[in-house]
N, C-alpha and C. Protein backbone atom coordinates (compact mmCIF):
# COMPACT_ATOMS: atom_id res chain seq x y z
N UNK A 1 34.72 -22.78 146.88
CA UNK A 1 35.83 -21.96 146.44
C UNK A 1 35.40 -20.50 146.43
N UNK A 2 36.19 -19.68 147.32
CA UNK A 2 35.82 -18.04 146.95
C UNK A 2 36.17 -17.48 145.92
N UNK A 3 35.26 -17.04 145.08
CA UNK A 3 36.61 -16.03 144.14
C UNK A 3 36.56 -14.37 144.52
N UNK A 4 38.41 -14.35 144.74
CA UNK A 4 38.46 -12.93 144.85
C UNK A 4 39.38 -12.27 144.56
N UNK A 5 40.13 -12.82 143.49
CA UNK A 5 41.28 -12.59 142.12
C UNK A 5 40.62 -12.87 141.10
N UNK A 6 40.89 -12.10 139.82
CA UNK A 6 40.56 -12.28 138.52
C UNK A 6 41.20 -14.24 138.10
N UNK A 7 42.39 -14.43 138.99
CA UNK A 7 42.62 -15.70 138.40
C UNK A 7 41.95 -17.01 139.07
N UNK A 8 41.42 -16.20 139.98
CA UNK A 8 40.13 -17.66 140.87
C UNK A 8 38.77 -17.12 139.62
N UNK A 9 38.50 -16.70 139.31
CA UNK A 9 37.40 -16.22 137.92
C UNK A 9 37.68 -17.18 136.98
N UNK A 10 39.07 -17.06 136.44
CA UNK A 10 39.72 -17.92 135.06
C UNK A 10 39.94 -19.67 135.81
N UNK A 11 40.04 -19.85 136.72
CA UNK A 11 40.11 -20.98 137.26
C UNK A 11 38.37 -21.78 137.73
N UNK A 12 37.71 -21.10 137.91
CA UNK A 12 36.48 -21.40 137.87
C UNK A 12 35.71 -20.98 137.12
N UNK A 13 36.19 -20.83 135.93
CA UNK A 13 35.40 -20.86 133.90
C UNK A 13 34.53 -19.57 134.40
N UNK A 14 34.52 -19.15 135.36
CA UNK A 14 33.56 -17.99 135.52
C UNK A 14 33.63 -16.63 134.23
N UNK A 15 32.76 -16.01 134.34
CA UNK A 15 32.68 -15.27 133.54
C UNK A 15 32.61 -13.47 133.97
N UNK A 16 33.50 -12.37 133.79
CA UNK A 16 33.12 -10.61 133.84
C UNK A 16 32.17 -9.99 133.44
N UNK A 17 31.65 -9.06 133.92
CA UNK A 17 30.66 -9.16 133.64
C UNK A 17 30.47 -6.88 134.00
N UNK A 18 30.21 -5.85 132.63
CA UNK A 18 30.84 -4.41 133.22
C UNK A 18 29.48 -4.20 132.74
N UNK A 19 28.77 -2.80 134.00
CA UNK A 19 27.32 -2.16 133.55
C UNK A 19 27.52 -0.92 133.93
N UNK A 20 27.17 0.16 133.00
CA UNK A 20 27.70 1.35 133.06
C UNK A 20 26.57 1.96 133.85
N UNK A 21 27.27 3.04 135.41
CA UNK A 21 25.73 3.16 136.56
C UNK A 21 25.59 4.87 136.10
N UNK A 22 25.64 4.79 135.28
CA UNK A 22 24.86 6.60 135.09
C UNK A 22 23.74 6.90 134.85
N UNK A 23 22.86 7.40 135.63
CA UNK A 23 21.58 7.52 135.96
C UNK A 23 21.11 8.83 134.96
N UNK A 24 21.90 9.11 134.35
CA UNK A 24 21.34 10.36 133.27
C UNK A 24 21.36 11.72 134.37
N UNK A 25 22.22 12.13 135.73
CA UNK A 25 21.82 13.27 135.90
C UNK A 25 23.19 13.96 135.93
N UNK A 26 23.30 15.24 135.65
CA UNK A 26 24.27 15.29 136.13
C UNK A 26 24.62 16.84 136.49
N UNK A 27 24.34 17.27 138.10
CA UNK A 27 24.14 18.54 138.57
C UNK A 27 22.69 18.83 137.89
N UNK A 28 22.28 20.01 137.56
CA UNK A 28 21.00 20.32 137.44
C UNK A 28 19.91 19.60 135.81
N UNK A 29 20.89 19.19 135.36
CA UNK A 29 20.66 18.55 134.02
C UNK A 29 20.23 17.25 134.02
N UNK A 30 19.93 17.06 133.03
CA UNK A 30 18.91 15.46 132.84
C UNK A 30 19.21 15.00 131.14
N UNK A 31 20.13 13.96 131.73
CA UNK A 31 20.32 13.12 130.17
C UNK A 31 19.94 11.96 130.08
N UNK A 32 19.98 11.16 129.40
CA UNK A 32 19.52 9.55 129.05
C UNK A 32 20.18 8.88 129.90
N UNK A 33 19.96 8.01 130.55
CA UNK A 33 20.68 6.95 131.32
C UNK A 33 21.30 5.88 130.54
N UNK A 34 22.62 5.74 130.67
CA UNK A 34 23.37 4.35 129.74
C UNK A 34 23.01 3.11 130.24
N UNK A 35 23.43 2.72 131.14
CA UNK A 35 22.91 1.19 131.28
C UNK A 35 23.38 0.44 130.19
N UNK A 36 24.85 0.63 129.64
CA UNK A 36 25.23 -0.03 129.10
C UNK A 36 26.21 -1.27 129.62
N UNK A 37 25.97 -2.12 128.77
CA UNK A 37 26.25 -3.30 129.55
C UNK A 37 27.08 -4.32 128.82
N UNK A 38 28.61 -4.78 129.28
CA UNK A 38 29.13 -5.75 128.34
C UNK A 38 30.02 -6.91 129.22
N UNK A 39 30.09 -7.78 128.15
CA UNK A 39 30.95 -8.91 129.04
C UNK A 39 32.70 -8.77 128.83
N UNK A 40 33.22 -8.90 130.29
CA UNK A 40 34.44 -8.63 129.87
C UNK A 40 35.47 -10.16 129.44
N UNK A 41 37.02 -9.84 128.91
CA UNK A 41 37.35 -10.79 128.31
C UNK A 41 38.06 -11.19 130.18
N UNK A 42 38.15 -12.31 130.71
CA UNK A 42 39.17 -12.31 131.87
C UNK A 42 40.55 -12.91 131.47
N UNK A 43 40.58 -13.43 130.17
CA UNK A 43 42.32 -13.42 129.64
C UNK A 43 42.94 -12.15 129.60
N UNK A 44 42.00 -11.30 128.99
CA UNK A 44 42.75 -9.88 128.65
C UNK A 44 42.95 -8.77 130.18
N UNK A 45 42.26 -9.24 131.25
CA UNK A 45 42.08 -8.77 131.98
C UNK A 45 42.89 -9.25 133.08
N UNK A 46 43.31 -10.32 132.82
CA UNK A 46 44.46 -10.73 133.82
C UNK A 46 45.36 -10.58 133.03
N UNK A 47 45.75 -10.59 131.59
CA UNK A 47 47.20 -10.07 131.05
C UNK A 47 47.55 -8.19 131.18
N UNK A 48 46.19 -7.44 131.04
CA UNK A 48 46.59 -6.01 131.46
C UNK A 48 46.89 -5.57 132.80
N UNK A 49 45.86 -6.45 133.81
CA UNK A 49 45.70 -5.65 135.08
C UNK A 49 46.45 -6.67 136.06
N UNK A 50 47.03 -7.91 135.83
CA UNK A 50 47.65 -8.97 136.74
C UNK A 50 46.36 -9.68 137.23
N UNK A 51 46.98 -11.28 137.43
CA UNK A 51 46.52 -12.29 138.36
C UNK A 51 45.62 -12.16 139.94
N UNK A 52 46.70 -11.02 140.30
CA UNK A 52 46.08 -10.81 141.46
C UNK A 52 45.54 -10.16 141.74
N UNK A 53 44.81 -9.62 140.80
CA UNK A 53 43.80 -8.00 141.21
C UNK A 53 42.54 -8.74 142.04
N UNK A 54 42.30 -8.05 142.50
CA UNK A 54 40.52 -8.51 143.47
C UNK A 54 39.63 -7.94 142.37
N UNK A 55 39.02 -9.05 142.33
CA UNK A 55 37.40 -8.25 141.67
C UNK A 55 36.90 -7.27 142.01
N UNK A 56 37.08 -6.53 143.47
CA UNK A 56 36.64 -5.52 143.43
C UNK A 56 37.41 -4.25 143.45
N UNK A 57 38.42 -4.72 143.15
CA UNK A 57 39.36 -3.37 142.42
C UNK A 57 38.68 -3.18 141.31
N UNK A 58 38.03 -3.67 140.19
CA UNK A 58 38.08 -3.51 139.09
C UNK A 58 36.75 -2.28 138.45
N UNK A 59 36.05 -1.89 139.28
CA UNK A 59 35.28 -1.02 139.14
C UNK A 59 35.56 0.29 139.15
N UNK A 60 37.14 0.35 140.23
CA UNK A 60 37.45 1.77 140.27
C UNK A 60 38.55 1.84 138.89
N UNK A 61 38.87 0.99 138.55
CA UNK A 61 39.42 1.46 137.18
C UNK A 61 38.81 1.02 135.64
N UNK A 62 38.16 0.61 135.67
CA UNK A 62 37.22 0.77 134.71
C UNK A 62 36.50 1.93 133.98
N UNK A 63 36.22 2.21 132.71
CA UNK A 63 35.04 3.85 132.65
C UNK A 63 34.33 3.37 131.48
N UNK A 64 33.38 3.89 131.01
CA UNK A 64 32.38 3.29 130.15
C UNK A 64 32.80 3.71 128.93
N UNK A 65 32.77 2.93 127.88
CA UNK A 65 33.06 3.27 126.54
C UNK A 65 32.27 3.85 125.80
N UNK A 66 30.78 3.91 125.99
CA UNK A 66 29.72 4.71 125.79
C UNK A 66 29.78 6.16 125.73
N UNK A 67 29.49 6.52 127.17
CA UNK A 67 29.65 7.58 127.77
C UNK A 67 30.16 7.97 128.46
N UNK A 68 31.26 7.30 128.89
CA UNK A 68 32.52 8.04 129.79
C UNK A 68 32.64 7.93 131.28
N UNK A 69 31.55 7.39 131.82
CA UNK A 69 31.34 7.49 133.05
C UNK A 69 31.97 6.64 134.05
N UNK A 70 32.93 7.08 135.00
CA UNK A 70 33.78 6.01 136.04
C UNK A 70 32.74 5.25 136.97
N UNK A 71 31.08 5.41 136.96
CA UNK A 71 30.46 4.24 137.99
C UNK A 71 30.22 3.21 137.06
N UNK A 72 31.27 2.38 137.55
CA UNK A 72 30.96 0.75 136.60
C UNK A 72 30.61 -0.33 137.82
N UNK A 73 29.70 -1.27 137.52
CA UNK A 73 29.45 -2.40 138.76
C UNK A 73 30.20 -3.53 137.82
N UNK A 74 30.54 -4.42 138.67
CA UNK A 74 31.14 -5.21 137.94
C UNK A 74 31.07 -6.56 138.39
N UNK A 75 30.38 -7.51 138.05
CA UNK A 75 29.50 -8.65 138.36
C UNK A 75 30.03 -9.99 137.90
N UNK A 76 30.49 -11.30 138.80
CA UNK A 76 30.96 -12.46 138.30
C UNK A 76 30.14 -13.22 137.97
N UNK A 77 29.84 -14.04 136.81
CA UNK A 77 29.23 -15.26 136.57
C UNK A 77 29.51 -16.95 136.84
N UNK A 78 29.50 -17.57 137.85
CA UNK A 78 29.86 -18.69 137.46
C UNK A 78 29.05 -20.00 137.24
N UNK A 79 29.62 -20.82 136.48
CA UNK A 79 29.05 -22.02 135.35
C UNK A 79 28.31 -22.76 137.06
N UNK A 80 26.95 -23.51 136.48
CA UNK A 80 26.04 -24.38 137.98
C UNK A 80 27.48 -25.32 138.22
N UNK A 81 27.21 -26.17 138.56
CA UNK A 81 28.43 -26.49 139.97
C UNK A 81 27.68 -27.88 140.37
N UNK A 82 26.54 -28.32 139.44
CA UNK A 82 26.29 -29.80 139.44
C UNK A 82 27.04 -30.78 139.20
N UNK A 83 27.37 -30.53 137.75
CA UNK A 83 28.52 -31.74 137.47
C UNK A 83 30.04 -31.44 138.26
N UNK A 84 30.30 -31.00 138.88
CA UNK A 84 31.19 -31.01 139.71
C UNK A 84 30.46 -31.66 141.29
N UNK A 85 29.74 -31.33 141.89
CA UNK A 85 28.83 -32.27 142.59
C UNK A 85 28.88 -33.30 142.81
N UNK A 86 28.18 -33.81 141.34
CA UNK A 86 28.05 -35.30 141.01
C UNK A 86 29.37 -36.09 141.14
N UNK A 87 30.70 -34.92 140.42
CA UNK A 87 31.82 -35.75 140.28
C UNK A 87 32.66 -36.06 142.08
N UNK A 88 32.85 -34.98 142.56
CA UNK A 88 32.83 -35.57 144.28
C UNK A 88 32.44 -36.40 144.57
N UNK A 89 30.87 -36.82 144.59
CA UNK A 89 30.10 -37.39 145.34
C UNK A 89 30.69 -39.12 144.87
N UNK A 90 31.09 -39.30 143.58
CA UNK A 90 31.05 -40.46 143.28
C UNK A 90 32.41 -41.39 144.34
């Protein structure tokens, strides 16, 4: 199964996943790097943004709650895929 809607995510228990990419520079200056990092909800995320968004829409509208910054990566998790395996195979 590909996922490449937030509702192939919610259909395969998968999990969101937002990491904030600011490297601490910005023009001649040097700040702390965030690297902040959180899991997103994908109920709330298919009731704000719709069913059919692509996962990789979701980076350009995203911004960090930290520090403000619009480079977000945004990473799917999904559950091993054994016991589904096993259950085919039988």
């Amino acid at each position: 199964m590909e996922i490449e809607t937030l509702l192939d995510v919610q259909r395969a228990g998968g999990r969101l996943y937002a990491r904030c990419l600011f490297n601490g520079r910005e023009g001649m200056k040097t700040k702390r790097a965030c690297n902040w990092r959180v899991e997103l909800d994908v109920e709330t995320m298919i009731w704000t943004r719709g069913r059919a968004l692509p996962v990789t829409a979701l980076w350009g509208r995203l911004r960090c709650p930290h520090c403000g910054c619009r480079q977000v990566a945004v990473s799917v998790s999904l559950p091993p895929n054994e016991g589904r395996l096993a259950a085919t195979a039988s």
